[in-house]
Structures are given as C-alpha cells and as structure tokens.
N, C-alpha and C. Protein backbone atom coordinates (compact mmCIF):
# COMPACT_ATOMS: atom_id res chain seq x y z
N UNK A 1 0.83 -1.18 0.00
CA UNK A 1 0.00 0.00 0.00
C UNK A 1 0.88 1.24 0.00
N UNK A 2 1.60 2.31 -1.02
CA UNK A 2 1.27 3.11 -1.00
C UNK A 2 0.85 4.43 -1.50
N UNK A 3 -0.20 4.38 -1.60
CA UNK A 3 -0.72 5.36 -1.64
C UNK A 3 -1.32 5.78 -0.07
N UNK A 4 -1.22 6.62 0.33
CA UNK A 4 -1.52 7.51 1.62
C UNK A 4 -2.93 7.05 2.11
N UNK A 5 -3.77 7.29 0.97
CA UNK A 5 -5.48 7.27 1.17
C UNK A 5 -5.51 5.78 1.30
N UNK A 6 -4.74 5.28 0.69
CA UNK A 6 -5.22 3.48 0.70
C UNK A 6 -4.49 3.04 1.85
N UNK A 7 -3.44 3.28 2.41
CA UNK A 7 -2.76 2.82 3.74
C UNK A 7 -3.77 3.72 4.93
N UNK A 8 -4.76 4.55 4.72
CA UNK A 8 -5.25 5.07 5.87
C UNK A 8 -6.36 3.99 5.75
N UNK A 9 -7.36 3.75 4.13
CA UNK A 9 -8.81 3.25 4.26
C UNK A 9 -8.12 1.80 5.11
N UNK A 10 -7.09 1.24 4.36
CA UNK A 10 -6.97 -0.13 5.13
C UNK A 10 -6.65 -0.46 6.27
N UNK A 11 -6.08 0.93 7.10
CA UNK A 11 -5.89 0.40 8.94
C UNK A 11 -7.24 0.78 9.03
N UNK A 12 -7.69 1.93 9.06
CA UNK A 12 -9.05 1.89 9.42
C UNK A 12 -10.65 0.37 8.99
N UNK A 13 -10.01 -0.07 8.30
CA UNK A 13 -10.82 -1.30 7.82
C UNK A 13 -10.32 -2.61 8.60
N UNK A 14 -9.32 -2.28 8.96
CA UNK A 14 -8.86 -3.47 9.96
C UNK A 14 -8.67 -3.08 11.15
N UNK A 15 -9.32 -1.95 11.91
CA UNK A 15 -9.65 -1.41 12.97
C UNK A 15 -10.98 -1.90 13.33
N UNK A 16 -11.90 -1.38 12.32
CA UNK A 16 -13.25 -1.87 12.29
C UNK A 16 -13.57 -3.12 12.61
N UNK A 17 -13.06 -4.25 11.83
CA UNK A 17 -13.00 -5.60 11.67
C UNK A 17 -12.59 -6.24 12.84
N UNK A 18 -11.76 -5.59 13.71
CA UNK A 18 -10.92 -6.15 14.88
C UNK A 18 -9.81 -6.91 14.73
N UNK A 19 -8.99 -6.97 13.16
CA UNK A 19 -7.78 -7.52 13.45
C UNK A 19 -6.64 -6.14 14.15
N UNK A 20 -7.01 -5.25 13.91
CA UNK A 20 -6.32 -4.66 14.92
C UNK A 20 -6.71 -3.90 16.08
N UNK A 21 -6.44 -3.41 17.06
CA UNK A 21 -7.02 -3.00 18.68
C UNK A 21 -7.76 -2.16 18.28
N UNK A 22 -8.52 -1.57 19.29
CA UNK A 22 -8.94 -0.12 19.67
C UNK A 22 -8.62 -0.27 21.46
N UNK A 23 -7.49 -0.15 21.54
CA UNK A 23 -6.75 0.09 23.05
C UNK A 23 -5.45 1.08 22.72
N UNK A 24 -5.12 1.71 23.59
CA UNK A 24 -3.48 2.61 23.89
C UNK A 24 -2.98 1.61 24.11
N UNK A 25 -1.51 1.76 23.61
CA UNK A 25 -0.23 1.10 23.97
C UNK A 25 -0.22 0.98 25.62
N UNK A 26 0.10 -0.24 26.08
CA UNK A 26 0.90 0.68 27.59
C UNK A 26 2.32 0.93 27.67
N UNK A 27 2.77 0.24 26.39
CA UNK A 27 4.55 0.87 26.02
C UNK A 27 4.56 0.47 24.99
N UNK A 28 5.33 1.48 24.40
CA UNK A 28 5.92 1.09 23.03
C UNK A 28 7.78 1.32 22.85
N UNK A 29 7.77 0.37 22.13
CA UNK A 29 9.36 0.55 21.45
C UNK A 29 9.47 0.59 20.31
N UNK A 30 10.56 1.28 19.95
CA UNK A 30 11.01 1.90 18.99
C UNK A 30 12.37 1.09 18.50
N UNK A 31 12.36 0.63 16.97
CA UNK A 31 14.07 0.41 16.47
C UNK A 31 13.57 0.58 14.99
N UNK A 32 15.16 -0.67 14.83
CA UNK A 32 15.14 -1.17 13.19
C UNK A 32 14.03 -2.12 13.15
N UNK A 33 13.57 -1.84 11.59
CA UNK A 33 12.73 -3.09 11.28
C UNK A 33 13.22 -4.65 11.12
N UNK A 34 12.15 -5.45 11.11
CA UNK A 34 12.78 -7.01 11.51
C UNK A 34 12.60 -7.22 10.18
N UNK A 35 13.00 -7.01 9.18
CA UNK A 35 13.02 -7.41 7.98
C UNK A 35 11.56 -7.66 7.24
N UNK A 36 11.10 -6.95 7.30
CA UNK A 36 9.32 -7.36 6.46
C UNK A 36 9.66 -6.62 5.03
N UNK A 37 8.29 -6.52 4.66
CA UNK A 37 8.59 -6.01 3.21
C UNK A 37 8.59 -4.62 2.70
N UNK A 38 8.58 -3.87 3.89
CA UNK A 38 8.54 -2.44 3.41
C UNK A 38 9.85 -1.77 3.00
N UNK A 39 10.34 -1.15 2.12
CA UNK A 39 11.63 -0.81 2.02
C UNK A 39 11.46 0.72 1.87
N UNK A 40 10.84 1.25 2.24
CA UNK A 40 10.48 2.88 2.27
C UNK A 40 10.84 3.44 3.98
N UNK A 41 10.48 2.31 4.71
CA UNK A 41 11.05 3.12 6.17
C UNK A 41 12.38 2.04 7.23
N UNK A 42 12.60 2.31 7.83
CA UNK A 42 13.61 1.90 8.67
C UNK A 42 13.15 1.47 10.19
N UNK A 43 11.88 2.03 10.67
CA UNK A 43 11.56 1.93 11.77
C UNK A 43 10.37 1.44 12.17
N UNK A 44 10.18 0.34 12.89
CA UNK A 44 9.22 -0.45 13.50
C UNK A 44 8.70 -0.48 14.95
N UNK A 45 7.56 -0.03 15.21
CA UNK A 45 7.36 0.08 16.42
C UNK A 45 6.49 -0.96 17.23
N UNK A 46 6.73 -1.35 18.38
CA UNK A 46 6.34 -2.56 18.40
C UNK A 46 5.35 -2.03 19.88
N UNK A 47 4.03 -2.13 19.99
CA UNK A 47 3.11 -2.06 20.95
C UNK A 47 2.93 -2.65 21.57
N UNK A 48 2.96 -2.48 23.14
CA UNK A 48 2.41 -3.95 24.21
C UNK A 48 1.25 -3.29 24.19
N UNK A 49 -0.13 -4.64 24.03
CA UNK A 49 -1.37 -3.91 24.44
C UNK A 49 -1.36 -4.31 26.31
N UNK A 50 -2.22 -3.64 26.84
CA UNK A 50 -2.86 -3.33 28.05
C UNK A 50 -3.56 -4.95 28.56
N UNK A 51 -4.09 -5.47 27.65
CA UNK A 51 -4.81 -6.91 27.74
C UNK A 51 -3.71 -7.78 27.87
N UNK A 52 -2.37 -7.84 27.65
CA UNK A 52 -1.84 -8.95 26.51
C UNK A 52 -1.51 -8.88 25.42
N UNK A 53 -0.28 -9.06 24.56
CA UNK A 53 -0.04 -9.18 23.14
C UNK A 53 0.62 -7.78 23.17
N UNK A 54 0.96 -7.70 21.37
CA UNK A 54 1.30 -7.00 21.13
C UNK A 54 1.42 -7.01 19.61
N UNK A 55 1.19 -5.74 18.95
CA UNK A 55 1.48 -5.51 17.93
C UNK A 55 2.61 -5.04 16.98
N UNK A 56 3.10 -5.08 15.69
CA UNK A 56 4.27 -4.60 15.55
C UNK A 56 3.73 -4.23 13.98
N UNK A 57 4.15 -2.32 14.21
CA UNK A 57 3.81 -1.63 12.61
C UNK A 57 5.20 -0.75 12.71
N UNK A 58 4.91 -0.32 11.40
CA UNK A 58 6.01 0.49 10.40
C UNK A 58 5.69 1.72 11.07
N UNK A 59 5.77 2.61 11.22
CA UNK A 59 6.43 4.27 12.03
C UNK A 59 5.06 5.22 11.12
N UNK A 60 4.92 5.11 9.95
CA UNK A 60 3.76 5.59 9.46
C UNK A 60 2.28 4.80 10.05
N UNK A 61 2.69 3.48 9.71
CA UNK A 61 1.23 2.89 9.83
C UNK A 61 0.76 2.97 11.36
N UNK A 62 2.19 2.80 12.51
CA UNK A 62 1.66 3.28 13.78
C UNK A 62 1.01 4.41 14.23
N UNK A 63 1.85 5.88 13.41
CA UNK A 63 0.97 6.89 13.22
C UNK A 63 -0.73 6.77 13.24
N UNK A 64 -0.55 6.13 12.07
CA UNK A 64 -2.40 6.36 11.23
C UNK A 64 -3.11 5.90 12.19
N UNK A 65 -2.79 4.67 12.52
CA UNK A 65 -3.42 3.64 13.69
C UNK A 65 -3.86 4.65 14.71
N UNK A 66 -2.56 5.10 15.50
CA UNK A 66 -2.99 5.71 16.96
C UNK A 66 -3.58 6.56 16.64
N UNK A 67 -3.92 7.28 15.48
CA UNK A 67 -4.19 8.53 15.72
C UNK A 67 -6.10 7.71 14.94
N UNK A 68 -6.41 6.97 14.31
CA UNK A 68 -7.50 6.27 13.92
C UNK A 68 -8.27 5.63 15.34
N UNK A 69 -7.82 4.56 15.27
CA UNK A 69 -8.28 4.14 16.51
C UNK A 69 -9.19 4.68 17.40
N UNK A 70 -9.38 5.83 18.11
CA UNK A 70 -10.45 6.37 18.53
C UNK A 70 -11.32 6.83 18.32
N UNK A 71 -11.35 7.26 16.97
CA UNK A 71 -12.16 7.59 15.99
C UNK A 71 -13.21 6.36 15.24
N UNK A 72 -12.94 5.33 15.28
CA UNK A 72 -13.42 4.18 14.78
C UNK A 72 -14.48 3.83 15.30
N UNK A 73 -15.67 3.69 14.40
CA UNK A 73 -17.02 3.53 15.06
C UNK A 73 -17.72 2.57 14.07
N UNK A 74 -18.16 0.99 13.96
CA UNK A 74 -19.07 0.77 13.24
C UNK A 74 -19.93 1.02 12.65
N UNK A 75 -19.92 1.20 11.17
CA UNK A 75 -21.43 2.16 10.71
C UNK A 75 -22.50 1.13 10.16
C-alpha cells in the first residue's frame, strides 16, 4: 500500500473488523525493522497492548493507527 489514502482506508478497515485494537499502547518501542517487506522506512514500532499481546507496525502505519483508533465507530 502506498498510496496515503489506501494505507489510511486499510488500517481503518482493519480497525473496524478487529484484526487490529482499539486500546493505547501501555509501552511502546522503537528500532530497526525485523526485515518485512517495506523498504520505504527503517523503523518499527512494536506495541504492548494493556490486555496482553502486542502488535508490531512500520512508524507511518503506527501513526495512522494511533491517531484512527479512537475515531473508529461501526457504521
């Protein structure tokens, strides 16, 4: 994904859906990426959720997320 609009519709579509949270981090870390397929950024941030688990996105897509996420409402 990128195009901007299509990396936003698709976290937000997998917000909705519940493969990804609607919870705050209770920590996050910051590095290098573990080798996935993005070759546009360098940095991966990896989320502990509050429940258990944790997630791990690219430095943009964590952006979109945190800042989506509360906003997300079933229509």
């Amino acid at each position: 994904m990128n195009d901007p609009d299509e990396l936003l519709h698709g976290i937000r579509q997998k917000i909705l859906d519940g493969t990804l949270p609607k919870q705050d981090c209770r920590m996050t870390w910051y590095g290098g990426g573990t080798g996935g397929i993005c070759v546009a950024c360098d940095v991966e941030v990896e989320c502990d959720l509050p429940n258990g688990g944790a997630i791990r996105l690219h430095r943009a897509c964590y952006d979109i997320w945190a800042a989506e996420w509360p906003t997300c409402e079933a229509v």
